[in-house]
Structures are given as C-alpha cells and as structure tokens.
C-alpha atoms as a PDB file:
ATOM      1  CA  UNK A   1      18.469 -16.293-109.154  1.00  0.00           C
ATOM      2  CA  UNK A   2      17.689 -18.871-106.606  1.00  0.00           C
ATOM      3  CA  UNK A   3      21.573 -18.664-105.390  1.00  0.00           C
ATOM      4  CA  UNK A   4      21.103 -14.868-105.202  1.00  0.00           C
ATOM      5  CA  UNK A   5      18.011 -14.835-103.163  1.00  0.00           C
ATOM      6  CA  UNK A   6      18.120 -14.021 -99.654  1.00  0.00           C
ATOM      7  CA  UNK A   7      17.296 -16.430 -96.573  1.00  0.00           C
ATOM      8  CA  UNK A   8      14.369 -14.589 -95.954  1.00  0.00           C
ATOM      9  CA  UNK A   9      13.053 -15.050 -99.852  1.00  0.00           C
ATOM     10  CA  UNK A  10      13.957 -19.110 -99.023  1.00  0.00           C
ATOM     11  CA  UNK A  11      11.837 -18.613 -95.978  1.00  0.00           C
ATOM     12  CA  UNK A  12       8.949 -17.335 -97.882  1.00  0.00           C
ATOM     13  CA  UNK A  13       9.573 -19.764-100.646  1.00  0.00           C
ATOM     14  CA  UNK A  14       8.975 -22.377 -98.094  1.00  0.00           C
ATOM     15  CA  UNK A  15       6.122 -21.223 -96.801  1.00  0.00           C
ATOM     16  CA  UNK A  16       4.181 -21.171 -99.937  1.00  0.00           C
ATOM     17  CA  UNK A  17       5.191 -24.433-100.728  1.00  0.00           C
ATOM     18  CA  UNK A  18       3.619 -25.622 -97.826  1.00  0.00           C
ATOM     19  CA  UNK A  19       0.384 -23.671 -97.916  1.00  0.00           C
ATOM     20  CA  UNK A  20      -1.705 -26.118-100.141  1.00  0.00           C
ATOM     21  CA  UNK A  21      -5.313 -26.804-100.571  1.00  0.00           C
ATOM     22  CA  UNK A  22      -7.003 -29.230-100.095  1.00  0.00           C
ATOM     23  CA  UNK A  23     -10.020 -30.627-102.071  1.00  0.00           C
ATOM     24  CA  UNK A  24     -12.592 -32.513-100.537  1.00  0.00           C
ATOM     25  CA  UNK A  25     -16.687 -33.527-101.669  1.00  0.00           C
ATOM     26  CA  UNK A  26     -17.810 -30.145-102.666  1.00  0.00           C
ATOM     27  CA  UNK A  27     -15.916 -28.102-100.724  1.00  0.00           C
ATOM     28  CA  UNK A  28     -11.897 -27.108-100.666  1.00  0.00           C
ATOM     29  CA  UNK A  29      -9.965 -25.752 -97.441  1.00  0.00           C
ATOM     30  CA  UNK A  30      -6.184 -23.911 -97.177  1.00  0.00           C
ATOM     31  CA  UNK A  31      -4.883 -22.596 -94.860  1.00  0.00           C
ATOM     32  CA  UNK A  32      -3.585 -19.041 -95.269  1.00  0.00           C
ATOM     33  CA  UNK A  33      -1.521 -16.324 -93.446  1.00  0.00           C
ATOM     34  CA  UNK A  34      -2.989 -12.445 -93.676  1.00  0.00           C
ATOM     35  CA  UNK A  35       1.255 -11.927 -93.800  1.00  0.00           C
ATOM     36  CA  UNK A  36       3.945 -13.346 -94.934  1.00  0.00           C
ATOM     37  CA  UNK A  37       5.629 -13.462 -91.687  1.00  0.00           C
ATOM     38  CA  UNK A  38       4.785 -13.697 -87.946  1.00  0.00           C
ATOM     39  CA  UNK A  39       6.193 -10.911 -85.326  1.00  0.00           C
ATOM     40  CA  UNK A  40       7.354 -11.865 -81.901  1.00  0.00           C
ATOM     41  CA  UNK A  41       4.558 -10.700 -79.246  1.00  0.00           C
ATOM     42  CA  UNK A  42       1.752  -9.614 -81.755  1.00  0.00           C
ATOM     43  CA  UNK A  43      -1.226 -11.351 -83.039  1.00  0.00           C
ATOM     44  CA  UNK A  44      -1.667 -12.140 -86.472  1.00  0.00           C
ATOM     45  CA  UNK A  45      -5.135 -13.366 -88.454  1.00  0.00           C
ATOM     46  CA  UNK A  46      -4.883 -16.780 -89.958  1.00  0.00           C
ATOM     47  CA  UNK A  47      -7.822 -18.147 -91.757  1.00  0.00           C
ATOM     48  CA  UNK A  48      -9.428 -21.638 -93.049  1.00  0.00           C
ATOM     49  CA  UNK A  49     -10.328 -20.345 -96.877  1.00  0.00           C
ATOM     50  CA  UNK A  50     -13.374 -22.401 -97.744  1.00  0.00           C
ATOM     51  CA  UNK A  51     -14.518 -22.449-101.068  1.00  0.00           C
ATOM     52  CA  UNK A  52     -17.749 -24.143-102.184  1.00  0.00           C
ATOM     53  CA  UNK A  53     -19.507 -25.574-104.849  1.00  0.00           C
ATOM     54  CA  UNK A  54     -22.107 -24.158-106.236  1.00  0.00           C
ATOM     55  CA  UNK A  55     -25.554 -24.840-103.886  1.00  0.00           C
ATOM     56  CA  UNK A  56     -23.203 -26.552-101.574  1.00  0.00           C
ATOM     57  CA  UNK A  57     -22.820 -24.726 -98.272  1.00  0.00           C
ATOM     58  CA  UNK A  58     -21.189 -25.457 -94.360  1.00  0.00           C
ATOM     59  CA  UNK A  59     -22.304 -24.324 -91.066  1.00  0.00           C
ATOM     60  CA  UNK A  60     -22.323 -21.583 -88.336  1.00  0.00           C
ATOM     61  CA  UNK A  61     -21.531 -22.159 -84.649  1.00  0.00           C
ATOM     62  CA  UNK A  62     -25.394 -22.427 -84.796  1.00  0.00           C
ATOM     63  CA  UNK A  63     -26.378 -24.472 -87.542  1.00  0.00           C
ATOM     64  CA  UNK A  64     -29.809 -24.389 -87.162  1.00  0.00           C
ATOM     65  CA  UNK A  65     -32.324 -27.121 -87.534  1.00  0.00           C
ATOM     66  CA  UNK A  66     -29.650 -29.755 -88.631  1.00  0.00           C
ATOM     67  CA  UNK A  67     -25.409 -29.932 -89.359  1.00  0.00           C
ATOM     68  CA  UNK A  68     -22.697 -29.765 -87.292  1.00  0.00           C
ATOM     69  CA  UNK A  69     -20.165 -26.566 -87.347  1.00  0.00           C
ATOM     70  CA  UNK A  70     -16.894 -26.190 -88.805  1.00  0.00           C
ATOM     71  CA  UNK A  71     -14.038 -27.461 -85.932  1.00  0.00           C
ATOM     72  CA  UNK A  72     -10.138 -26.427 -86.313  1.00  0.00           C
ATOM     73  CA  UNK A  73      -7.900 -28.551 -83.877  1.00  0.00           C
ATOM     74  CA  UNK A  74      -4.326 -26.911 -83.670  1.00  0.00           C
ATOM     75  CA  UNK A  75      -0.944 -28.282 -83.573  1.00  0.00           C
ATOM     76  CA  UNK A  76       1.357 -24.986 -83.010  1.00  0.00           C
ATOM     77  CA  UNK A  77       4.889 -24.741 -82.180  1.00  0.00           C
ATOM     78  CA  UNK A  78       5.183 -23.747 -78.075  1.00  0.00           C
ATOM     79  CA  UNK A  79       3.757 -21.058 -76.467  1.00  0.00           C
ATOM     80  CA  UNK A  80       2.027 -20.121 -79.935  1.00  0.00           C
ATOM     81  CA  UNK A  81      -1.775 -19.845 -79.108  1.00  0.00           C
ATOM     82  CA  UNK A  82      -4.997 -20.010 -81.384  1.00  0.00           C
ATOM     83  CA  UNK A  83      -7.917 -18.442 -80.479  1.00  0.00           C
ATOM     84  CA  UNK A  84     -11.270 -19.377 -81.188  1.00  0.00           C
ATOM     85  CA  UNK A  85     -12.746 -18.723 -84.918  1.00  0.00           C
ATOM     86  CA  UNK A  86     -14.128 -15.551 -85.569  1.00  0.00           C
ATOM     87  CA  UNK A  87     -17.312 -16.146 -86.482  1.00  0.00           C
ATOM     88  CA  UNK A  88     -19.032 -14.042 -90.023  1.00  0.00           C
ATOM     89  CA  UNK A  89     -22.369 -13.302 -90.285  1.00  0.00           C
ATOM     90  CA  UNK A  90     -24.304 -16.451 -91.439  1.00  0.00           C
ATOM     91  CA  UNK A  91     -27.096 -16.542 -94.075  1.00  0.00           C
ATOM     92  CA  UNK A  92     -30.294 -18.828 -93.743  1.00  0.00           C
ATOM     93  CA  UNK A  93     -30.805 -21.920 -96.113  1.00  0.00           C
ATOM     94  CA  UNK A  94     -34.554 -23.335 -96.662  1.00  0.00           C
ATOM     95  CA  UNK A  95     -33.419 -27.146 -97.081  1.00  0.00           C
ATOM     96  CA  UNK A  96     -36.771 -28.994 -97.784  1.00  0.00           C
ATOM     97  CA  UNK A  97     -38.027 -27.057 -94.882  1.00  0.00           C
ATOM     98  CA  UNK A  98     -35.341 -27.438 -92.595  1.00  0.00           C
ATOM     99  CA  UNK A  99     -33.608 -24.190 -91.908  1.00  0.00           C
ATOM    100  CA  UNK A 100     -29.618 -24.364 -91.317  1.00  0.00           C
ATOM    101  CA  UNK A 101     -27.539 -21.467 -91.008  1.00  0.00           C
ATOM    102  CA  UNK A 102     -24.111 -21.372 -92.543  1.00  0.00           C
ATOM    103  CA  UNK A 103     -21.878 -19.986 -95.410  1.00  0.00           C
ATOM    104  CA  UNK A 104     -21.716 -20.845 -99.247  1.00  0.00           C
ATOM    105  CA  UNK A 105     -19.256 -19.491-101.920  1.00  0.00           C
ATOM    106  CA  UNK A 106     -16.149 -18.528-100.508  1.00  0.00           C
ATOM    107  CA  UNK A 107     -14.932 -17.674 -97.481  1.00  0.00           C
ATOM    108  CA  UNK A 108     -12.313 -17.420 -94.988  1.00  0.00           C
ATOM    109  CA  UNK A 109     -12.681 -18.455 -91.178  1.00  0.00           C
ATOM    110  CA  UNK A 110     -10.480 -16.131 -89.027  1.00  0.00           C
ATOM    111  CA  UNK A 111      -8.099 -17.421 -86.106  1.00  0.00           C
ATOM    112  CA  UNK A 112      -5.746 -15.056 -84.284  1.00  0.00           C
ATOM    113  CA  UNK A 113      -2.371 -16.093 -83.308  1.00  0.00           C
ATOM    114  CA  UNK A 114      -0.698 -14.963 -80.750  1.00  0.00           C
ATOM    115  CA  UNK A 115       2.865 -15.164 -81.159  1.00  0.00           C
ATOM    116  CA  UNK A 116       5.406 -15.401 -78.018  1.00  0.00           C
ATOM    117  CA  UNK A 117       7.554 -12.274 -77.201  1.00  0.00           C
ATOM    118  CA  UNK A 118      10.607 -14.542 -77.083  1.00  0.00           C
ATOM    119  CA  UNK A 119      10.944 -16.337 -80.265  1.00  0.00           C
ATOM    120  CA  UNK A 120      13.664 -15.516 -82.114  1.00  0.00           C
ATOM    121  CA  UNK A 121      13.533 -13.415 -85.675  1.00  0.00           C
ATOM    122  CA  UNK A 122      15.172 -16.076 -88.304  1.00  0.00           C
ATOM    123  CA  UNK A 123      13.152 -19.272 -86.903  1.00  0.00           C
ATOM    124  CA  UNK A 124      10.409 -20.519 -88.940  1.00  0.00           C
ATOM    125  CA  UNK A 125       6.821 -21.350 -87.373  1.00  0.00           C
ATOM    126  CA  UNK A 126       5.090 -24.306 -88.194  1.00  0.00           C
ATOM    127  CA  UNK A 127       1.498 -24.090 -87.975  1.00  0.00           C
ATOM    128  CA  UNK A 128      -0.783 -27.244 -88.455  1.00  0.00           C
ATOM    129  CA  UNK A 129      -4.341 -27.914 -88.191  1.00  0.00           C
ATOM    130  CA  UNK A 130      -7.129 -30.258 -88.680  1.00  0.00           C
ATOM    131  CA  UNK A 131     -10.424 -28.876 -89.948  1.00  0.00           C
ATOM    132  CA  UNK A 132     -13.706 -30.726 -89.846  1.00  0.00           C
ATOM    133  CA  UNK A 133     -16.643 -30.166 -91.500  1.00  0.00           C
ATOM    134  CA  UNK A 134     -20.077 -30.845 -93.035  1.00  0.00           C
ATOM    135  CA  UNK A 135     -20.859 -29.982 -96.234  1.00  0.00           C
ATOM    136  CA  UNK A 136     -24.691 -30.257 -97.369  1.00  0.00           C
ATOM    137  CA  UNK A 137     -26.902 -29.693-100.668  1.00  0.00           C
ATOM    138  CA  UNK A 138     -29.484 -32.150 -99.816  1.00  0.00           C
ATOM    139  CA  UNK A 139     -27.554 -34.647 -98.850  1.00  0.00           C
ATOM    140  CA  UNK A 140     -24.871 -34.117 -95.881  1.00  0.00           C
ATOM    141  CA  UNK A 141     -21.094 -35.436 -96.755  1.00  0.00           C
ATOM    142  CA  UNK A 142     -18.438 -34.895 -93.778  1.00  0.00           C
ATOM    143  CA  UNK A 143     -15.362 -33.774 -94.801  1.00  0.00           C
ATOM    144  CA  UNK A 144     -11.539 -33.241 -93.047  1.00  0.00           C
ATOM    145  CA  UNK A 145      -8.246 -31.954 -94.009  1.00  0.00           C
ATOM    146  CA  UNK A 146      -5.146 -31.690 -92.412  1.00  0.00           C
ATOM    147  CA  UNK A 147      -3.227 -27.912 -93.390  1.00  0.00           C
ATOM    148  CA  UNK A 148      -0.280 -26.272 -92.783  1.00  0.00           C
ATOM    149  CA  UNK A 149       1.316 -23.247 -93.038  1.00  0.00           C
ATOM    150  CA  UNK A 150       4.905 -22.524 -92.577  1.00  0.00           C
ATOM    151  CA  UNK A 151       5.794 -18.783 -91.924  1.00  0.00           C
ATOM    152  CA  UNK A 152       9.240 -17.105 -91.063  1.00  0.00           C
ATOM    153  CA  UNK A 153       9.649 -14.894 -87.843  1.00  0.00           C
ATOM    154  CA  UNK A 154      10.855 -11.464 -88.424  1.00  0.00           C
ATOM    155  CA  UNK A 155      11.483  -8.435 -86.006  1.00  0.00           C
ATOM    156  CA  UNK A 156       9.089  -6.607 -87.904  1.00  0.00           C
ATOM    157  CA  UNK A 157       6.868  -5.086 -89.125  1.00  0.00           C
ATOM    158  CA  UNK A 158       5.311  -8.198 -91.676  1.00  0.00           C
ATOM    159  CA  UNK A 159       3.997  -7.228 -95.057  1.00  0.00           C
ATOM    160  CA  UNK A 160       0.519  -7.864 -95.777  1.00  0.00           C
ATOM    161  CA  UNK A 161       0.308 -11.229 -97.760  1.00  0.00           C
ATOM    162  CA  UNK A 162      -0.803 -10.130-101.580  1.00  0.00           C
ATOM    163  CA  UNK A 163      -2.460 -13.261-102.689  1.00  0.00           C
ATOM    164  CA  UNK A 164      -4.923 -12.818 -99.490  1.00  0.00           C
ATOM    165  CA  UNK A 165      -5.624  -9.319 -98.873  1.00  0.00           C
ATOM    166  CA  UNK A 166      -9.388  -9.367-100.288  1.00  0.00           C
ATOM    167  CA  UNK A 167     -10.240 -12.520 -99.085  1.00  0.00           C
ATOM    168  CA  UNK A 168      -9.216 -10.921 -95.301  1.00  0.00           C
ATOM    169  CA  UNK A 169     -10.474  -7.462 -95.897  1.00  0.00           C
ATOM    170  CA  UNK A 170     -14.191  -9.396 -97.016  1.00  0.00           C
ATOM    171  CA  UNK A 171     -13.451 -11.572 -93.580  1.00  0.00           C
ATOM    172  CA  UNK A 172     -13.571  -8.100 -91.666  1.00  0.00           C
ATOM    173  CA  UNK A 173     -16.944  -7.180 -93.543  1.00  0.00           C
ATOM    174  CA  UNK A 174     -18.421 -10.466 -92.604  1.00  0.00           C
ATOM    175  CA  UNK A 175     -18.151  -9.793 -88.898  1.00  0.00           C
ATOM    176  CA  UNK A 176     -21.108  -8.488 -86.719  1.00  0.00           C
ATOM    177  CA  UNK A 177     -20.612  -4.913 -85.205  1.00  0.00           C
ATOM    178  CA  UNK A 178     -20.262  -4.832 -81.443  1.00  0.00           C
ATOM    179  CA  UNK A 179     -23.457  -2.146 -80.522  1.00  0.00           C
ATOM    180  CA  UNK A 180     -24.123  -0.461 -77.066  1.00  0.00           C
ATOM    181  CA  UNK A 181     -28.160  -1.338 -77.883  1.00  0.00           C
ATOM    182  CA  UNK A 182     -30.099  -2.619 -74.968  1.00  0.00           C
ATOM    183  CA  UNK A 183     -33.034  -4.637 -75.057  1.00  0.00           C
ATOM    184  CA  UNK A 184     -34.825  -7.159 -73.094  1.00  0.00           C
ATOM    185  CA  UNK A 185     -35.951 -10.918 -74.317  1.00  0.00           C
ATOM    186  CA  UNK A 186     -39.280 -12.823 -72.647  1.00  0.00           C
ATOM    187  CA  UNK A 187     -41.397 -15.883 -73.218  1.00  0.00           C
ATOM    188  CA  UNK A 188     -44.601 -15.487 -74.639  1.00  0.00           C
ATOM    189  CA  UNK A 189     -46.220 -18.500 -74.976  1.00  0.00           C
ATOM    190  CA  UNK A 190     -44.848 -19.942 -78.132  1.00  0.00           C
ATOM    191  CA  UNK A 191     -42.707 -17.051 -79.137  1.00  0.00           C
ATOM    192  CA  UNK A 192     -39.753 -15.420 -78.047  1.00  0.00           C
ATOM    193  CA  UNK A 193     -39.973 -11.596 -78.276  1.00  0.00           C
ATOM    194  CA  UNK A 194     -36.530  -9.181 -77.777  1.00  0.00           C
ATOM    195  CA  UNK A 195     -36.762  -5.730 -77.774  1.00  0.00           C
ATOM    196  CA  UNK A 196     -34.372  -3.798 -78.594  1.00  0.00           C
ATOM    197  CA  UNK A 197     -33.267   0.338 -78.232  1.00  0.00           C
ATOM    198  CA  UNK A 198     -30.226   2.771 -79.163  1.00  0.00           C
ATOM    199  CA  UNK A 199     -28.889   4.811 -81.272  1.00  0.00           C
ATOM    200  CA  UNK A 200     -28.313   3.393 -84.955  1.00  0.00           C
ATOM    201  CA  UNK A 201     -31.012   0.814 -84.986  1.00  0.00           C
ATOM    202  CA  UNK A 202     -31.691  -0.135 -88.647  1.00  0.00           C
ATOM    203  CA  UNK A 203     -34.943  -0.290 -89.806  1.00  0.00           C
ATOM    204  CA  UNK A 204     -36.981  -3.453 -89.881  1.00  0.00           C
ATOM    205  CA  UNK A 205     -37.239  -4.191 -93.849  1.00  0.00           C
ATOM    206  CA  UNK A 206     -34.976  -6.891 -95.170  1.00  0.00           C
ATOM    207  CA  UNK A 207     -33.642  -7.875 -91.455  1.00  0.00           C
ATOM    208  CA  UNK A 208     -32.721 -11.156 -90.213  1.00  0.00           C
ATOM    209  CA  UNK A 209     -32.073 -12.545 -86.532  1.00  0.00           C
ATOM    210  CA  UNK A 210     -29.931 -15.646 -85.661  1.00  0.00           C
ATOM    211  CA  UNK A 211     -29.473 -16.328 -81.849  1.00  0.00           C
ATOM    212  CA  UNK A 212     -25.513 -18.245 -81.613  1.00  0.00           C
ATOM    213  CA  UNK A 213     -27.057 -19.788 -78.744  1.00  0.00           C
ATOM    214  CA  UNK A 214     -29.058 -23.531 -79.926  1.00  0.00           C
ATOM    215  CA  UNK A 215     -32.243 -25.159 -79.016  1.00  0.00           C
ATOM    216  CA  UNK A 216     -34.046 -21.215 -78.157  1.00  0.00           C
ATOM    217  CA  UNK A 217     -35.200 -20.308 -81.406  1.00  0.00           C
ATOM    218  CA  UNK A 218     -37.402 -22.454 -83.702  1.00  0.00           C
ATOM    219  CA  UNK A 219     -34.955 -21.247 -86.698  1.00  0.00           C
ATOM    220  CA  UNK A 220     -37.400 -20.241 -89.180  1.00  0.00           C
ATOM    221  CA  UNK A 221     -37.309 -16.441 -89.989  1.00  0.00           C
ATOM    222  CA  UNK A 222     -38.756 -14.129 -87.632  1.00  0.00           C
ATOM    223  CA  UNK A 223     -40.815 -11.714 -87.089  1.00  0.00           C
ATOM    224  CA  UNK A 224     -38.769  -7.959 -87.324  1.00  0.00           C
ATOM    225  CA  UNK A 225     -41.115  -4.770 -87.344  1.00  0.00           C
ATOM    226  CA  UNK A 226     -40.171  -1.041 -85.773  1.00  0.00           C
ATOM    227  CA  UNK A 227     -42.511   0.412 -83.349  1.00  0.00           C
ATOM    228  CA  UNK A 228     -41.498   3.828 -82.235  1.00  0.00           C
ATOM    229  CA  UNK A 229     -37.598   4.027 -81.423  1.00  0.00           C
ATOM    230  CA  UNK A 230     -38.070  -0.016 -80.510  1.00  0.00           C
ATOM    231  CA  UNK A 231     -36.660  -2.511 -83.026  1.00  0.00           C
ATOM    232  CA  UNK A 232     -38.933  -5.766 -82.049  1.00  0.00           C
ATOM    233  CA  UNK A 233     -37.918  -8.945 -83.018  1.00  0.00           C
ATOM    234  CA  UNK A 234     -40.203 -12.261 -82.793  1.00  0.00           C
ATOM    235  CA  UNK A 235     -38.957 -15.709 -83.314  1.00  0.00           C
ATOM    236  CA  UNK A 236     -40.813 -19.097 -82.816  1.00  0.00           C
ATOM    237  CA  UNK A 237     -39.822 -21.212 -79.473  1.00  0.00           C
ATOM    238  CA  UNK A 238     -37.913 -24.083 -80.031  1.00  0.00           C
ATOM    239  CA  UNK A 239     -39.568 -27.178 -79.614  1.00  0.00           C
ATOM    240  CA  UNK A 240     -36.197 -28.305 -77.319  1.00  0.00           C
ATOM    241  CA  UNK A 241     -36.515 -24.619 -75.055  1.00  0.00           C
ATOM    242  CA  UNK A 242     -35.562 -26.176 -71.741  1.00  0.00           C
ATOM    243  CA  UNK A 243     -34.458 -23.093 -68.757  1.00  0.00           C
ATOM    244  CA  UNK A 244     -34.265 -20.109 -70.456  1.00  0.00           C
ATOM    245  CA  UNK A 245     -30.766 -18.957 -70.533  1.00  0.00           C
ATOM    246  CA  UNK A 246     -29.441 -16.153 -68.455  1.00  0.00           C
ATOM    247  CA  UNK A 247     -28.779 -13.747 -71.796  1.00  0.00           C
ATOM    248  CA  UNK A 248     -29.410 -14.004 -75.399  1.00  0.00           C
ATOM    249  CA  UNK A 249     -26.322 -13.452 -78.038  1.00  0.00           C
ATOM    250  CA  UNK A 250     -28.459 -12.377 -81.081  1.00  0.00           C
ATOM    251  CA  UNK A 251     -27.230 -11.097 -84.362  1.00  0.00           C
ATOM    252  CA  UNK A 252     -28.753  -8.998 -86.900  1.00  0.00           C
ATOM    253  CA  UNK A 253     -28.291  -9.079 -90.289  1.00  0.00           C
ATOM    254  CA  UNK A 254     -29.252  -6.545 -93.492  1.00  0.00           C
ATOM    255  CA  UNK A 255     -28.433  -7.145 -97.027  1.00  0.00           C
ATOM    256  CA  UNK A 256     -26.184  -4.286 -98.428  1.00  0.00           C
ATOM    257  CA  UNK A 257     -24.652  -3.457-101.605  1.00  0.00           C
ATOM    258  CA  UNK A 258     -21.189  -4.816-101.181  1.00  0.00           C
ATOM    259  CA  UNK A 259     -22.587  -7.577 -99.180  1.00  0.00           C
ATOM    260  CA  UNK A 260     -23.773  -8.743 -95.818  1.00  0.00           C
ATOM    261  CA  UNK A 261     -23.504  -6.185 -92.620  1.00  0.00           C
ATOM    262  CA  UNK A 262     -25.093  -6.965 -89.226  1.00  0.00           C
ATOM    263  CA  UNK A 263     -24.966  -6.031 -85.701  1.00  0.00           C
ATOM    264  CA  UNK A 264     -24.326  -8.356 -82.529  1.00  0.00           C
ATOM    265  CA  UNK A 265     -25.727  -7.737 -78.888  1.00  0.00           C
ATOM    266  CA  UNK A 266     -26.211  -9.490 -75.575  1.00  0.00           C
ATOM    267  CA  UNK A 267     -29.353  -9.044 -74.169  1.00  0.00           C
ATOM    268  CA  UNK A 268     -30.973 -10.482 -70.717  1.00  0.00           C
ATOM    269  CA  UNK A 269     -33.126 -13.247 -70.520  1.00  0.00           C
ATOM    270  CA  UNK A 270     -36.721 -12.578 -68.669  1.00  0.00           C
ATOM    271  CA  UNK A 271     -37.975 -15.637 -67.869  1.00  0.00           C
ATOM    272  CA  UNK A 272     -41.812 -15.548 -68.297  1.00  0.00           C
ATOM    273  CA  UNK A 273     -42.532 -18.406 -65.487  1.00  0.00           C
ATOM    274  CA  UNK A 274     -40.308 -16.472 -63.029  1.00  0.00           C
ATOM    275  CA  UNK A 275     -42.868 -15.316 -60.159  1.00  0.00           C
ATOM    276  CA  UNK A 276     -43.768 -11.598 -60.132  1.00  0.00           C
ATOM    277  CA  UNK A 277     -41.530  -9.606 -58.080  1.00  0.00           C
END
C-alpha cells in the first residue's frame, strides 16, 4: 500500500508525523493545521491546542491580577507570515482572591498564515514555533515547547483537516463579536463607568466585562445593570491607573448553552480630570 500511495498521501503522511504534542506540568501543546494543506496566496488558521489539567488553567492577553500570557515565536519558511493570536473569550478565576483571566480545559489558540502567491504546489512548508506559557492552580509553573507542523502546498482548494474540525469550529465560538455599539467610559472617583448603546445589547443578568487593556480595571467582577436602552457597566479603578488611555477595548461575555458568547467594542476614554470645555 505504501508503494501505491501517491506523493501527495507521502506528503500528508509526513506531516502528521511531525505534528506531535507535547506534554509539559499540567498542561500539553500541538500544533495543528485547520487543513491538510496550505494554498499559495490564501490564509489558513493554525492553532496552539492547549489542553489542561483539571483546575489547572493559562492566561489571556490580560491576565488579570497576576500571570503572564501565552507567547508563540515563529520560525516560517520565507515570505510565510503569522499573525498575531486570535484571542477567545476569557473566563475569570478567583485564586485566593486574586482574579486572573485565562482559559482551562481545552482549547485552541488561532494564528493565520498567510501563504505567498508564488510558492510552488508540490513543496512542503515547514512551520515551527516556540510557545511559552504559565500554567497556575495555586502555584504558577512556566512551561515551553518547541512544535512543528509540516504541511504540503497544493493549487487548491485544501480539505478541511478531520482530526481538527471541532476543536476549530469551538475556536470560532470562542471569539468576541465585532458590534457597531457606542458608548462612552469616565472616571468616577474610584470606579470606572462605560456606557454603552445599540441595537442587540444583551441584558445585564449573568454578564461579565474584561478590558484587554492592563493596569485600568481593578479585575474583580463588575458592576453590569440595564437602565433604559443603556447597558452600564462599573468596574473598580486599578490601583496602578496612571493617564487614562485614549479608548477602552472591552469585552462582554454571557454564559450560553453551547458555551461562552460575548461581544467586543472600542469605546473613548473621557478623562474625568480633563478641564471642562
């Protein structure tokens, strides 16, 4: 069978070979492909697939009151370009009163890759990367692995990778939906109050609020309630609020059924020491 098979089934062959995990302290990382082949001049979604043990969890771009985020350092072949990860929603952890935002379970990280227009169908693309991370419980343990994934070019169009087709369909369902909502944030003494107005606003019960941006919020949950058509939210200041930044990049997050959902939106920053126009 293995004389019979075709150059692209050696291809693919290869590429699984070389698709491994890796297991670390708590935590194991792979690298995986949402095909099982890359097309000259399109994007394609790789991922870091993270899988935790139980009570164990890593971080957001904002991890909150302590941690460090997750980090992938790339090592593609030329004119291949990663961009950065695609963030899913985060959930909130109460560690001994410390509040760190970050993901537990499984679940994949997404890159895109762009792929040049003028590689050549037949070649075989060798993608590498070095992911860092900290995994906590109580305790904190930093972790590392170095990941590849070989994948053959073809002229197209590349079948969806089997083995990974939930894991990247729940990576979509993770990610915060762009909204046209506007809203306004302020200073108010301690607190930090947004406002926010459109069409499609959830209601208040069982919200959360995350701000990607550190050292604004205090981290601990806030303060969500509906007044009229206005969804207010009200978060403690951060004991390290310096100038207030020129917007806010806050998500919002609801508990569903299937899972997380949640909203993201820019909003301007008002600061309250500014002098009245």
């Amino acid at each position: 069978m293995r004389m019979a098979a075709t150059m692209f089934g050696i291809c693919l062959a290869s590429a699984t070979a070389f698709a491994q995990a890796v297991q670390s302290d708590h935590v194991s990382a792979e690298l995986i492909g949402e095909h099982l082949a890359l097309v000259p001049g399109q994007s394609t979604q790789v991922g870091l697939l993270l899988r935790h043990e139980a009570h164990w969890h890593t971080y957001w771009t904002n991890p909150g009151d302590s941690g460090l985020p997750t980090t992938i350092a790339w090592n593609l072949p030329p004119g291949f370009k990663a961009q950065d990860i695609e963030w899913p929603l985060p959930k909130r952890f109460d560690v001994g009163g410390l509040y760190n935002f970050g993901y537990d379970d499984e679940l994949v990280l997404p890159v895109a890759i762009d792929v040049p227009a003028d590689v050549k169908p037949g070649a075989k693309a060798h993608l590498a990367a070095t992911a860092k991370w900290l995994v906590c419980r109580e305790e904190c343990i930093p972790g590392n692995a170095s990941l590849v994934l070989d994948l053959p070019i073809v002229a197209g169009p590349a079948k969806p990778d089997p083995r990974w087709i939930k894991q990247f369909a729940n990576a979509r369902l993770m990610q915060p939906q762009a909204t046209a909502w506007k809203g306004e944030t302020e200073v108010k003494d301690d607190r930090i109050v947004i406002t926010l107005r459109g069409a499609g606003i959830p209601p208040a019960q069982g919200l959360d609020a995350f701000a990607a941006q550190r050292k604004v919020f205090d981290n601990k949950a806030p303060q969500i309630e509906r007044i009229g058509d206005a969804l207010i939210v009200s978060s403690g200041k951060s004991e390290y609020f310096g100038t207030s930044p020129a917007t806010l990049d806050l998500l919002l997050t609801a508990p569903a059924a299937a899972g997380q959902r949640g909203w993201r939106v820019r909003i301007p920053f008002a600061d309250a020491a500014a002098p009245a126009p």
